[in-house]
Protein backbone atom coordinates (compact mmCIF):
# COMPACT_ATOMS: atom_id res chain seq x y z
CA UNK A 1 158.36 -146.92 -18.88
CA UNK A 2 159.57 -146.24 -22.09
CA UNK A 3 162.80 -143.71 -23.21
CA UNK A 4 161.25 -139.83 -23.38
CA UNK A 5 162.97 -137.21 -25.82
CA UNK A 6 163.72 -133.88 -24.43
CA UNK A 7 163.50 -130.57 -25.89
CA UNK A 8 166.62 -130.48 -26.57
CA UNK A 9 166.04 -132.64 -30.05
CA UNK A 10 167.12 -131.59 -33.12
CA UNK A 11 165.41 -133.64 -35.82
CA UNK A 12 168.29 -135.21 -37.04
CA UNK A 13 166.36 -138.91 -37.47
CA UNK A 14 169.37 -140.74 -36.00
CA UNK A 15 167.64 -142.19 -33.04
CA UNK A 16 165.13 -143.35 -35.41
CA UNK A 17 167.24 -144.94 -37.61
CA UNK A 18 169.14 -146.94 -34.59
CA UNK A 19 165.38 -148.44 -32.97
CA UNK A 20 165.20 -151.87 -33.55
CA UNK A 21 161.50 -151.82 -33.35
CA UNK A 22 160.84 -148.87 -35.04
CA UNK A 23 159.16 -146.86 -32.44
CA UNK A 24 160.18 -143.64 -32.97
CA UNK A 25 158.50 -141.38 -35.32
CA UNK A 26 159.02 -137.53 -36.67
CA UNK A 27 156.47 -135.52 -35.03
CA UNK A 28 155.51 -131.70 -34.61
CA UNK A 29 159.05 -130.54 -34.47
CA UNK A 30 161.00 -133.35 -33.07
CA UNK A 31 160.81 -137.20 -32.82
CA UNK A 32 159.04 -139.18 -30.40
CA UNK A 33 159.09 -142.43 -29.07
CA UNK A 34 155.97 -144.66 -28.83
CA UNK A 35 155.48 -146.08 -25.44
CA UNK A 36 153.48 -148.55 -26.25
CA UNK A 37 156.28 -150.02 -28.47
CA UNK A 38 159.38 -149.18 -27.29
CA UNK A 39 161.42 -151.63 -25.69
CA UNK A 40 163.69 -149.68 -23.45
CA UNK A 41 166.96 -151.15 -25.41
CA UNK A 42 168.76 -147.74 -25.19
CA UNK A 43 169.92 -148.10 -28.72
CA UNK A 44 168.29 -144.16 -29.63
CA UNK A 45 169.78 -142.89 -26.45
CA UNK A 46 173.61 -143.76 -26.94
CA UNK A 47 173.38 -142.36 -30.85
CA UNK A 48 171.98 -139.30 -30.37
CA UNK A 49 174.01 -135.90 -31.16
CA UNK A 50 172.88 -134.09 -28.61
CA UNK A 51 172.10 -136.21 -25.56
CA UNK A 52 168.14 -135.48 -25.79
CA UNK A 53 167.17 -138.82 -25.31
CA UNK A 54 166.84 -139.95 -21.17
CA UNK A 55 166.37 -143.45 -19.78
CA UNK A 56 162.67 -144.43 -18.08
């Protein structure tokens, strides 16, 4: 199961600029993270501001 982003997103682009296999994308008013790509490295999660990232 892939990493989830919360509400609590800001739209800052950092987690998308830390995923090694790009699959995070700007969406309606935050990012989100494409299950079928993500590899559940964490990278996104430990660079995020605010903490909205969680684990699987």
């Amino acid at each position: 199961m892939a990493y989830k982003i919360e509400g609590e997103c800001i739209s800052c682009g950092t987690c998308a600029g830390t995923c090694p296999v790009e699959a995070i994308s700007e969406g309606d008013g935050k990012y989100e993270i494409n299950p079928d790509v993500c590899v559940e490295c964490g990278a996104c999660a430990g660079n995020c501001p605010v903490g909205a990232i969680v684990a699987p």
